[in-house]
N, C-alpha and C. Protein backbone atom coordinates (compact mmCIF):
# COMPACT_ATOMS: atom_id res chain seq x y z
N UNK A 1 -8.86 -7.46 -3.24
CA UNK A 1 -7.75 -8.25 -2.76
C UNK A 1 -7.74 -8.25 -1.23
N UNK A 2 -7.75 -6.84 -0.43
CA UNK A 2 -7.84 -6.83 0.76
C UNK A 2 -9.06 -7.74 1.68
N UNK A 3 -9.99 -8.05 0.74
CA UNK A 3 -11.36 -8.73 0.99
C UNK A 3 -11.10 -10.54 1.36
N UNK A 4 -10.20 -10.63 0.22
CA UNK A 4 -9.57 -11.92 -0.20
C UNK A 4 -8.53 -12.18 1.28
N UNK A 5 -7.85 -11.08 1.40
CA UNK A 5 -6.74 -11.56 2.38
C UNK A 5 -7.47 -11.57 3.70
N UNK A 6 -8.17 -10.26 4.12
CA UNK A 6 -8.69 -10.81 5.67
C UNK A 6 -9.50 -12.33 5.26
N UNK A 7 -9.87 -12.64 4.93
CA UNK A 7 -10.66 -13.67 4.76
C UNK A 7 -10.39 -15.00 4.79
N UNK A 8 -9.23 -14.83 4.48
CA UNK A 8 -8.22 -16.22 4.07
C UNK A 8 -7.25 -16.28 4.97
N UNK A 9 -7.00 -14.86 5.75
CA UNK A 9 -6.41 -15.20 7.10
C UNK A 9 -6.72 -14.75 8.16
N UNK A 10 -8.26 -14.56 8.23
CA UNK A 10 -8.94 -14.64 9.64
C UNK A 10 -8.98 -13.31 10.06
N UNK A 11 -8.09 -12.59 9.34
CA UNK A 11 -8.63 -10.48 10.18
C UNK A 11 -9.35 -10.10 10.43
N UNK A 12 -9.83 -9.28 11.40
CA UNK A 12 -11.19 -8.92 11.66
C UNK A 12 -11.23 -7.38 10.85
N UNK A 13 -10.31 -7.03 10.40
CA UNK A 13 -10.10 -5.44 9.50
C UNK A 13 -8.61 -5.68 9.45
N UNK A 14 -8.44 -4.91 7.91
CA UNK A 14 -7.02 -4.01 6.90
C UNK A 14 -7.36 -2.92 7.53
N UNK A 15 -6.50 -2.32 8.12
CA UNK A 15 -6.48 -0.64 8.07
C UNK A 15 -5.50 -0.33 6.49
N UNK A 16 -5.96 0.75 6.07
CA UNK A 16 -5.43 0.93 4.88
C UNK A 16 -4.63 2.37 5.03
N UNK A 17 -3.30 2.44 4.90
CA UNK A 17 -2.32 3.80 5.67
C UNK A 17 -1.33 4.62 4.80
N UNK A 18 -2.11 5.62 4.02
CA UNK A 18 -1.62 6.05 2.97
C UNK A 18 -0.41 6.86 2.90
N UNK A 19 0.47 6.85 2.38
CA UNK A 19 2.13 7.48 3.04
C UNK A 19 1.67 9.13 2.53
N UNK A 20 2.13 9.53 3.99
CA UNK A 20 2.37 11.17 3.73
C UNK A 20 3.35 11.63 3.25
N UNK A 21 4.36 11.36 3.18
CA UNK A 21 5.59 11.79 2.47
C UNK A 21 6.29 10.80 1.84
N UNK A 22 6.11 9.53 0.70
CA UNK A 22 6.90 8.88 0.58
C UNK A 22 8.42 9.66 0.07
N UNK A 23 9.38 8.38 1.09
CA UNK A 23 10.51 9.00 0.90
C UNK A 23 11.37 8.93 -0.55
N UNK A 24 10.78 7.71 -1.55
CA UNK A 24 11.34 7.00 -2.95
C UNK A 24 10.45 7.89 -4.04
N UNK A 25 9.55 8.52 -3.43
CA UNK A 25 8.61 8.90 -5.18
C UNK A 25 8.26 10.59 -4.92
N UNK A 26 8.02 11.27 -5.66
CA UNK A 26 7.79 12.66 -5.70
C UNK A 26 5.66 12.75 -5.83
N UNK A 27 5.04 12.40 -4.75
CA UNK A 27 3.68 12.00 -5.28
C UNK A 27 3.19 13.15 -6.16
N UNK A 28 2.55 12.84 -7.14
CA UNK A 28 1.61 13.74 -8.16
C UNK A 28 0.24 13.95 -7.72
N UNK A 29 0.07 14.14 -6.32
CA UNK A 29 -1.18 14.36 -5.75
C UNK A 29 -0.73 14.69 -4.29
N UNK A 30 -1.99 15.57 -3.21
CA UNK A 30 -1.34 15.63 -2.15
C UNK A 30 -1.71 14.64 -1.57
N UNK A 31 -1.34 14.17 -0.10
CA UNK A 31 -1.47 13.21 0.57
C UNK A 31 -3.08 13.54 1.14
N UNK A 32 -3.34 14.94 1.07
CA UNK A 32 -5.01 14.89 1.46
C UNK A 32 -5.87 14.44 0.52
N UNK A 33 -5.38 14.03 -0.70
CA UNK A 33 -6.29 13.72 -2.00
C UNK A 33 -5.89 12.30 -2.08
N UNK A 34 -5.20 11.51 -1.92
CA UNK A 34 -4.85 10.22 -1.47
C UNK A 34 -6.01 9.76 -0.71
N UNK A 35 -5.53 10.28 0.70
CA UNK A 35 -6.51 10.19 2.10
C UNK A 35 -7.82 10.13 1.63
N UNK A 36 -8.32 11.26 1.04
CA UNK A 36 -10.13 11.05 0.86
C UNK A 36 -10.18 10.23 -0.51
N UNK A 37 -9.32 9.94 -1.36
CA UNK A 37 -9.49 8.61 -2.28
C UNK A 37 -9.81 7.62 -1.89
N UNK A 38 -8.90 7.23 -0.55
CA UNK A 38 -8.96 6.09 0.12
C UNK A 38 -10.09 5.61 0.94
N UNK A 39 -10.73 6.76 1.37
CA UNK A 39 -11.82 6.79 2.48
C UNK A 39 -12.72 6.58 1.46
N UNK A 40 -13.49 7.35 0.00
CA UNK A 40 -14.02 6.79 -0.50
C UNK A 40 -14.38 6.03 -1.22
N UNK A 41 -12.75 5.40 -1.27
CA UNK A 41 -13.13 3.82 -1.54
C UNK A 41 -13.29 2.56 -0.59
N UNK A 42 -12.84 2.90 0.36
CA UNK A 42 -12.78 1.87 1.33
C UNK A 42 -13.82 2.48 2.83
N UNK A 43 -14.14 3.45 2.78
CA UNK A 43 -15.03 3.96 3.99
C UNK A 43 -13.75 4.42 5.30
N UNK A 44 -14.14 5.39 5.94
CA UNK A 44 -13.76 6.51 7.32
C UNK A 44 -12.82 5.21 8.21
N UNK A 45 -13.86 4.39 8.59
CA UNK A 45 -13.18 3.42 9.83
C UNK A 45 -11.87 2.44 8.98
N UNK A 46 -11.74 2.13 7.76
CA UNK A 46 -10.71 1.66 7.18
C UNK A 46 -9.39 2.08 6.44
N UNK A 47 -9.40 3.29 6.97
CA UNK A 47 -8.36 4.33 6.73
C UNK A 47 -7.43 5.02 7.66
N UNK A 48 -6.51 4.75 7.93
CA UNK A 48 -5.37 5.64 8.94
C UNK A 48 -4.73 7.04 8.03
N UNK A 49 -4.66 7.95 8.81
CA UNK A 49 -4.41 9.17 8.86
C UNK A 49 -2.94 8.85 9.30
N UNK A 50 -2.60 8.06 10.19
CA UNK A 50 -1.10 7.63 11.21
C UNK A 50 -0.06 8.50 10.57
N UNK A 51 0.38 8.53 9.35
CA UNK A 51 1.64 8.95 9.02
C UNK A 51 1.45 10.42 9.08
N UNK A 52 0.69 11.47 9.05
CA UNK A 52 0.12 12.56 9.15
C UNK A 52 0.77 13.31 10.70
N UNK A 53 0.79 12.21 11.41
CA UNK A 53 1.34 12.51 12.84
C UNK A 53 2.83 12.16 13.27
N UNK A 54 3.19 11.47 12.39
CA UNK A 54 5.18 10.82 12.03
C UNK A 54 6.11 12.16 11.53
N UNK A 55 6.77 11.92 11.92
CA UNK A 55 8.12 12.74 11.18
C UNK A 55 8.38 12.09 9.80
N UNK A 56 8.74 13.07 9.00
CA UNK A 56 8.97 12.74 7.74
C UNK A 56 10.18 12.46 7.90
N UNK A 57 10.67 12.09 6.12
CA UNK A 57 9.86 11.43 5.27
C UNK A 57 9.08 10.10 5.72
N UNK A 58 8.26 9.42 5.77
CA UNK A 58 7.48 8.36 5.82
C UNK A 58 7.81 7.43 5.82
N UNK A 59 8.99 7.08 6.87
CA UNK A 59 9.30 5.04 6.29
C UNK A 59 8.35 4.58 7.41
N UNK A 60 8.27 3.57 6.79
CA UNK A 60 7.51 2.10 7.27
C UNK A 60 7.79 1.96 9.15
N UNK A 61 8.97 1.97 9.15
CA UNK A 61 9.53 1.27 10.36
C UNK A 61 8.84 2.12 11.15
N UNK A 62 8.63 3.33 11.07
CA UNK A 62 8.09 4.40 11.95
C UNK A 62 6.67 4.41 12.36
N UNK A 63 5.80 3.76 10.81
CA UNK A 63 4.50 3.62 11.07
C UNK A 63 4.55 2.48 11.93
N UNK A 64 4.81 1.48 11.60
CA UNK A 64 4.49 -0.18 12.27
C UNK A 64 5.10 0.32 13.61
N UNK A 65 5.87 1.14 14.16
CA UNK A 65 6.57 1.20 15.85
C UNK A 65 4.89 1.82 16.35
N UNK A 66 4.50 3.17 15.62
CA UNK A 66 3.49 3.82 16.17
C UNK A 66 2.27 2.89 16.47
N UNK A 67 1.98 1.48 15.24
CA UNK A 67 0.89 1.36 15.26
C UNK A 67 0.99 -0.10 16.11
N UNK A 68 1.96 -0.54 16.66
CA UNK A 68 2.24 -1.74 17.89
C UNK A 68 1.98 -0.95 18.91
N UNK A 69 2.12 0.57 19.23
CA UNK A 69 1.98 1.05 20.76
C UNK A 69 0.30 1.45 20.67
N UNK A 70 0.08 1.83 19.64
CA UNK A 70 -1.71 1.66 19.06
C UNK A 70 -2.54 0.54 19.46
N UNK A 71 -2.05 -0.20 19.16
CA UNK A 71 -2.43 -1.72 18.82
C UNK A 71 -2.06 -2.83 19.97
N UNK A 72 -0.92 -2.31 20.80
CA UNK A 72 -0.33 -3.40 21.74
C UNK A 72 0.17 -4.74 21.13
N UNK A 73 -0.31 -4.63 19.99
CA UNK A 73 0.18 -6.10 19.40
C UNK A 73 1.81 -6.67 19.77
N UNK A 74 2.21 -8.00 19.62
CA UNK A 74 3.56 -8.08 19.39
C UNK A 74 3.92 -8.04 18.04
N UNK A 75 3.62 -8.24 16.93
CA UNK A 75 3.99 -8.17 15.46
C UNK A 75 2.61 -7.54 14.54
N UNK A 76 2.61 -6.82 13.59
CA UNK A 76 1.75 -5.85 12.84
C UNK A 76 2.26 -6.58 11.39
N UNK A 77 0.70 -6.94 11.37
CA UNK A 77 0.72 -7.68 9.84
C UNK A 77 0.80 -6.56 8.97
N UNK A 78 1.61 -6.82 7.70
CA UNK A 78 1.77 -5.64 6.85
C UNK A 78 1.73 -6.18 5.51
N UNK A 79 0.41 -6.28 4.68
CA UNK A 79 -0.03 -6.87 3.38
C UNK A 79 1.35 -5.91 2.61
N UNK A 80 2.26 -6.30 1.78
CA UNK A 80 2.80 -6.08 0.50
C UNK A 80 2.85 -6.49 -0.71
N UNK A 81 3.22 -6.08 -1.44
CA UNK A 81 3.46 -6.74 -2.70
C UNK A 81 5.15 -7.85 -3.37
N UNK A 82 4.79 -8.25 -4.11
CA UNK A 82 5.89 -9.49 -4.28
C UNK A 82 7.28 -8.86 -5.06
N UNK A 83 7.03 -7.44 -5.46
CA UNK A 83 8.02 -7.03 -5.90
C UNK A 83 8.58 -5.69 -5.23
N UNK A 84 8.05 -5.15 -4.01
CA UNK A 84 8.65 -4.48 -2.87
C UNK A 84 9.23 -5.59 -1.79
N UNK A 85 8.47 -6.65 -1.46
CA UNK A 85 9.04 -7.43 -0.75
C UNK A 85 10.39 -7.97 -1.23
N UNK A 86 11.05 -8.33 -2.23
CA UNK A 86 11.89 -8.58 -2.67
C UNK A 86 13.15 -7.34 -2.60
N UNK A 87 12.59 -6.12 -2.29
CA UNK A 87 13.70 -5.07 -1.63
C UNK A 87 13.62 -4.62 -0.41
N UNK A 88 12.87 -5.73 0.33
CA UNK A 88 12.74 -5.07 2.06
C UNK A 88 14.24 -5.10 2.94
N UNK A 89 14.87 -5.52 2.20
CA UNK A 89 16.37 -5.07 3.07
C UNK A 89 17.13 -4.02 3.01
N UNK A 90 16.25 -3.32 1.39
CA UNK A 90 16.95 -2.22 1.01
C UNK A 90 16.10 -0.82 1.87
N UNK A 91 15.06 -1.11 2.76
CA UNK A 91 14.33 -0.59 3.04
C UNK A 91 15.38 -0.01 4.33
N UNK A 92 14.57 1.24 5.16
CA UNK A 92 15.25 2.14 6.19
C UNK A 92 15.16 1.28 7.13
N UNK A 93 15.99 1.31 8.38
CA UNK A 93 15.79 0.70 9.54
C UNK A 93 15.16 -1.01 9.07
N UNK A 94 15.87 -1.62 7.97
CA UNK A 94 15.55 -3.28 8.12
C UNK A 94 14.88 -4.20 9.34
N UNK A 95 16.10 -3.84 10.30
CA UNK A 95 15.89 -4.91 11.03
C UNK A 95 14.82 -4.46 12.13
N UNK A 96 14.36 -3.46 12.30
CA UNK A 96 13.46 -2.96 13.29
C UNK A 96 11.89 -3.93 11.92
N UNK A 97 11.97 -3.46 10.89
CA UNK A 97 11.08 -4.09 10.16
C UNK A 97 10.59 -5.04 10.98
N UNK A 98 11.54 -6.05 10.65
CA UNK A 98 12.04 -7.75 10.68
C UNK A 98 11.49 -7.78 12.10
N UNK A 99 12.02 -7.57 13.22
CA UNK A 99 11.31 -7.34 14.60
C UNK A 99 9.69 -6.97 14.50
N UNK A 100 9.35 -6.22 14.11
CA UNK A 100 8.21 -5.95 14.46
C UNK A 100 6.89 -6.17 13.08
N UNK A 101 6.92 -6.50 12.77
CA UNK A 101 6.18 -7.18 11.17
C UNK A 101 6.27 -8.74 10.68
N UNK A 102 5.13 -8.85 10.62
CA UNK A 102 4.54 -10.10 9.73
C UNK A 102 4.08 -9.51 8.44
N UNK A 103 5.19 -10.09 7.29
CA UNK A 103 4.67 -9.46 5.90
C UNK A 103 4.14 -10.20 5.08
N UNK A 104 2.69 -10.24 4.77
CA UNK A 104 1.70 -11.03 4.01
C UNK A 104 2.26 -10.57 2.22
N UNK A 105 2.47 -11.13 1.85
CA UNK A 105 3.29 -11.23 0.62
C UNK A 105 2.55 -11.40 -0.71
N UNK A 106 1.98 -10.74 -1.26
CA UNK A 106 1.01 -10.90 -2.50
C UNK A 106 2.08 -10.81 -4.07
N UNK A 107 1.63 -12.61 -4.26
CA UNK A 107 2.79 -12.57 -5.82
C UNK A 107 2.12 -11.88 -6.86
N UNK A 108 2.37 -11.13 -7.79
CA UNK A 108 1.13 -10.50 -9.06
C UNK A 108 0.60 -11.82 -9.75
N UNK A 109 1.14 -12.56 -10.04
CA UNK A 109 0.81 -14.12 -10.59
C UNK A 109 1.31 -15.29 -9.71
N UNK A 110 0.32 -15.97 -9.10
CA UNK A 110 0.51 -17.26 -8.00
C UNK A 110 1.42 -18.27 -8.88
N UNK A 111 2.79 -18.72 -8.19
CA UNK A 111 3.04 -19.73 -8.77
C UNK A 111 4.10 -20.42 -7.70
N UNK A 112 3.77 -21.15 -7.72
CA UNK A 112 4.70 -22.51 -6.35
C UNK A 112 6.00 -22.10 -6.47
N UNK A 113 6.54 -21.74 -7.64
CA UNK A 113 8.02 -21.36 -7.97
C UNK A 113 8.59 -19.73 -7.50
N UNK A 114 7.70 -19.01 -6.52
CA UNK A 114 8.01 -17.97 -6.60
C UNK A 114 8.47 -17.78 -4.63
N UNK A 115 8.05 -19.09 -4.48
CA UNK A 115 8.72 -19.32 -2.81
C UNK A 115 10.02 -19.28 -2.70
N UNK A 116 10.71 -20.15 -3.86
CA UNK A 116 12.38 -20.04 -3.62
C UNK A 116 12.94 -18.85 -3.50
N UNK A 117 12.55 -17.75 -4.01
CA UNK A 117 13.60 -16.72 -4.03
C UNK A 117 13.30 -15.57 -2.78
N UNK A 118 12.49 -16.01 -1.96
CA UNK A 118 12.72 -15.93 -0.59
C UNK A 118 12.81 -16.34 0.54
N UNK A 119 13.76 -17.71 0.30
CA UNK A 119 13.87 -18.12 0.83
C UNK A 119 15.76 -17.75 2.16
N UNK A 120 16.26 -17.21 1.43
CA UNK A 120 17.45 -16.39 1.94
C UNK A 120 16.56 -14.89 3.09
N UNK A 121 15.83 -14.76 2.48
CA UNK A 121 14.69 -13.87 3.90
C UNK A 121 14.61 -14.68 5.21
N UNK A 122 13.72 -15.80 4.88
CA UNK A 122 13.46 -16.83 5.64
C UNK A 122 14.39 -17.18 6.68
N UNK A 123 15.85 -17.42 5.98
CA UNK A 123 16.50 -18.11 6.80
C UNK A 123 17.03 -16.78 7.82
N UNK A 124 17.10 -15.55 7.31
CA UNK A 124 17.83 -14.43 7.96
C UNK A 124 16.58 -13.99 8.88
N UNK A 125 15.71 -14.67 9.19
CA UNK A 125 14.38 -14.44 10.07
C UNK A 125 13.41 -13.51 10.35
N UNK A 126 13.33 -12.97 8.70
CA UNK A 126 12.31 -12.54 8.17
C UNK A 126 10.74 -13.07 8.65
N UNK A 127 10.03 -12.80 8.92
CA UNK A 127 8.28 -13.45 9.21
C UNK A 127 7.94 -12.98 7.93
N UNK A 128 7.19 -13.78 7.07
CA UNK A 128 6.32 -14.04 6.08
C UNK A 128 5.50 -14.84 6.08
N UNK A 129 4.28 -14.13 4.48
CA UNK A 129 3.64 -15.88 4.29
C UNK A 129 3.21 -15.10 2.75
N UNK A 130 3.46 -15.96 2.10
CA UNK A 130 2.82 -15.62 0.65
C UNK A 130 1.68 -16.06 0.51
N UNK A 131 0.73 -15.26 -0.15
CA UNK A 131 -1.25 -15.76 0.06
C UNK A 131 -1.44 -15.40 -1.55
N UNK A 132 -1.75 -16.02 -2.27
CA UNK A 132 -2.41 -16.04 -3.22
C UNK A 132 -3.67 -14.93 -3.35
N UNK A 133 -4.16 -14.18 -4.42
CA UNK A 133 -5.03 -13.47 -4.18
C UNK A 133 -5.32 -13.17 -5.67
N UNK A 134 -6.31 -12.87 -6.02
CA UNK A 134 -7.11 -12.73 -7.39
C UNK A 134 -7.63 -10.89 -7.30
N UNK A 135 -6.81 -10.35 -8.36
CA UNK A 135 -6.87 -8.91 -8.54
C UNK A 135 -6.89 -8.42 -9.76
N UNK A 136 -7.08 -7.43 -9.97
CA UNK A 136 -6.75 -6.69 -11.56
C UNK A 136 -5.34 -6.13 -11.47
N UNK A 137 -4.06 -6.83 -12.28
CA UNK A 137 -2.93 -6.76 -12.14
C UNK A 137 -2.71 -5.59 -12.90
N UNK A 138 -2.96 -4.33 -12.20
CA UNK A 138 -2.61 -3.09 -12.66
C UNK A 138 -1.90 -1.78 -11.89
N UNK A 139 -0.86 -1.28 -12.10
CA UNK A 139 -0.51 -0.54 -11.09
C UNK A 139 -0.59 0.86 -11.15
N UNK A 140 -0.80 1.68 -9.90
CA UNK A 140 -1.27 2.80 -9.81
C UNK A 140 -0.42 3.98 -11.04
N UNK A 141 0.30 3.69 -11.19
CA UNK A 141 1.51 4.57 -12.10
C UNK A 141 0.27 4.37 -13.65
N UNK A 142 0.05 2.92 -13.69
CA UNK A 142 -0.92 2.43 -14.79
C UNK A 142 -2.05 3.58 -15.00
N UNK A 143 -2.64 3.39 -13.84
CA UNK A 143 -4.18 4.69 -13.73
C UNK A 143 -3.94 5.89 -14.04
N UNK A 144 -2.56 6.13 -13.30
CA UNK A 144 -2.42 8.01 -13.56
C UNK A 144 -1.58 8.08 -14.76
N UNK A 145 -1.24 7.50 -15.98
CA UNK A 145 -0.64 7.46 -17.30
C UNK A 145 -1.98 7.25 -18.12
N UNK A 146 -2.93 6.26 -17.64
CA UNK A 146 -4.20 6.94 -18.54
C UNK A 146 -5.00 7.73 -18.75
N UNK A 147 -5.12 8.63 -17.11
CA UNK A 147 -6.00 9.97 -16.79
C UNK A 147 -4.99 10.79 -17.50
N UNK A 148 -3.87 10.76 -17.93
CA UNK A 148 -2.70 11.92 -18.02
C UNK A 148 -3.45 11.58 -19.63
N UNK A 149 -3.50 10.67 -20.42
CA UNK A 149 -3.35 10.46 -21.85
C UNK A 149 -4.89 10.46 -21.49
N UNK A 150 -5.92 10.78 -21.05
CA UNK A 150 -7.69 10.72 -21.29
C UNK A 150 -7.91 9.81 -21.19
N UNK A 151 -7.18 8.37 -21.03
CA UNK A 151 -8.09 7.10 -21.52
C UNK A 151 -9.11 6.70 -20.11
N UNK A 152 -9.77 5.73 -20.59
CA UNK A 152 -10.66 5.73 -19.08
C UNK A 152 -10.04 4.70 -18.35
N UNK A 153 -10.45 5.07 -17.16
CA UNK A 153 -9.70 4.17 -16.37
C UNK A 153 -11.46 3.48 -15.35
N UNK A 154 -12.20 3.13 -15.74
CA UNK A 154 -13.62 2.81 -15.41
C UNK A 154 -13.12 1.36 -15.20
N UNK A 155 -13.86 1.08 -14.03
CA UNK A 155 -13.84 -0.35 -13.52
C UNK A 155 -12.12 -0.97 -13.28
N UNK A 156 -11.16 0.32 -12.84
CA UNK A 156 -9.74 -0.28 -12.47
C UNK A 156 -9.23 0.87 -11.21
N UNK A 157 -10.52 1.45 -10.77
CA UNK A 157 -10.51 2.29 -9.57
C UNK A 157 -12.48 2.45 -9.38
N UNK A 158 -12.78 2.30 -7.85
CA UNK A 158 -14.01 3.06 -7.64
C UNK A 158 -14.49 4.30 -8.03
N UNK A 159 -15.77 3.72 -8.31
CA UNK A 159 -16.89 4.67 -9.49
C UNK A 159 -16.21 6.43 -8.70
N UNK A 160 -16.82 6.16 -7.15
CA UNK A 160 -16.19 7.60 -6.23
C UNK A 160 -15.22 8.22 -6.33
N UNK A 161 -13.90 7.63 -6.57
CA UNK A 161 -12.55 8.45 -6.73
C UNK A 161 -12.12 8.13 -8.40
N UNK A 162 -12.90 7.58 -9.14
CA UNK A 162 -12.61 8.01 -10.92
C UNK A 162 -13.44 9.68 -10.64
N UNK A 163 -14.69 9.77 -9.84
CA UNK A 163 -15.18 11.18 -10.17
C UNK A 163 -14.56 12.15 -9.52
N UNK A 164 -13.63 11.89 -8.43
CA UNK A 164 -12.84 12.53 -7.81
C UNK A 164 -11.51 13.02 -8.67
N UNK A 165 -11.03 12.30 -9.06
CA UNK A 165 -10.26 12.14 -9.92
C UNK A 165 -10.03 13.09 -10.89
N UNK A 166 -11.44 13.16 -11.67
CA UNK A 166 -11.50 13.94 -12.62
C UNK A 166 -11.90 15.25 -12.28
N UNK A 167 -12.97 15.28 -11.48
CA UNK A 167 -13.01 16.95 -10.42
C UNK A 167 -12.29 17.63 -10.21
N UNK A 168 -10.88 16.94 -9.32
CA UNK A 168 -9.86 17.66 -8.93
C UNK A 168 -9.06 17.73 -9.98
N UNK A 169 -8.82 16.98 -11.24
CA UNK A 169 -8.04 17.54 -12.74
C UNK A 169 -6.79 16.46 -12.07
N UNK A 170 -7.25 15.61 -10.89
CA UNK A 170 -5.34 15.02 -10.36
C UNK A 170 -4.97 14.15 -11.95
N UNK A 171 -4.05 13.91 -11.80
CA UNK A 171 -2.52 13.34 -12.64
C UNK A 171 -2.79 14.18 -13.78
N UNK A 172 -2.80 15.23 -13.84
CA UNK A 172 -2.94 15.62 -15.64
C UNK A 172 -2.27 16.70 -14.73
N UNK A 173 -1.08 17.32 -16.24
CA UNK A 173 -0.14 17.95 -16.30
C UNK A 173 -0.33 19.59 -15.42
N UNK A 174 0.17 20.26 -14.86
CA UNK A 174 0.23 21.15 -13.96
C UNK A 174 -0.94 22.10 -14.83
N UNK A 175 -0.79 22.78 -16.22
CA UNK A 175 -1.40 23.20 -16.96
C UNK A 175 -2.87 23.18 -17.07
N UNK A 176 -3.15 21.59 -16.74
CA UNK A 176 -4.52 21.25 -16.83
C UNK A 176 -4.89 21.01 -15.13
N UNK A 177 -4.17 21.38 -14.44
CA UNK A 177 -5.00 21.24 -13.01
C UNK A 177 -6.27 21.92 -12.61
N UNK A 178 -7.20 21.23 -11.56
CA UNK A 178 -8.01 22.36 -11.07
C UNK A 178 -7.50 22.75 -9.66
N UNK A 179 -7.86 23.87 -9.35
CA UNK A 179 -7.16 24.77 -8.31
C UNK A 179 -7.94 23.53 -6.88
């Protein structure tokens, strides 16, 4: 998908910026087993460490401030999904968001009808753009409910972090961990 989006809107690189502390979920892995998931799926130079150096817990607004004084940019494109975007007001510090972010908007299923209902964003001067994109509509909660139940999860994560995966014993019950 990330392949699809620089491509279709001209990026020269996704940095990909894995939350160190999300503040909404209790992660079932550490953020260093995230981190080298990420690196070996996506390679060293396409991976930020950034939140590693933030004050916790991990909101957004904090990364995108760090990564405009990084970057110099005036606005930091920020690929999401179509059903977090739909609670970005419920998010910390909103309007610093809204200031400093362009949010590339990925619907799980493309459909012309899915513009209206952000359109009350729009007018409150939100920056968006919804991009169409062709993926395996599966979500991570999906992967670690089948490693937890054995099933395979082959060809809905890289060959590198399914063997990672299973090495380190991650999402299976405390019982079955490896140290």
């Amino acid at each position: 998908m990330a392949s699809q989006i620089r491509e279709k809107l001209d990026f020269d690189s996704i940095i990909f910026v894995p939350a160190f502390n999300p503040p909404h979920k209790i992660p079932n892995c550490t953020f260093y087993d995230r981190l080298k998931m990420a690196k070996l799926a996506l390679g060293d130079e396409n991976v930020s460490d950034i939140e590693l150096k933030l004050p916790t817990p991990s909101f957004s607004y904090r990364t995108i401030k760090e990564l405009k004084k990084q970057d110099k940019s005036d606005k930091i494109n920020f690929i999401i999904g179509y059903d977090a975007f739909a609670k970005i007001e419920s998010w910390k510090m909103p309007q610093e968001l809204k200031k400093d972010t362009k949010f590339i908007v990925i619907p799980r299923k493309y459909d012309g009808r899915l513009l209206n209902p952000f359109e009350h964003l729009k007018q409150r001067g939100w920056d968006f753009q919804i991009v169409e994109a062709d993926f395996i509509d599966i979500s991570s909660n999906e992967i670690r409910n089948k490693v937890e139940k054995d099933e395979s999860i082959e060809g809905l994560v890289d060959k590198k972090v399914e063997e990672y995966i299973y090495e380190h014993g991650l999402y299976k019950k405390q019982a079955q961990r490896v140290s």
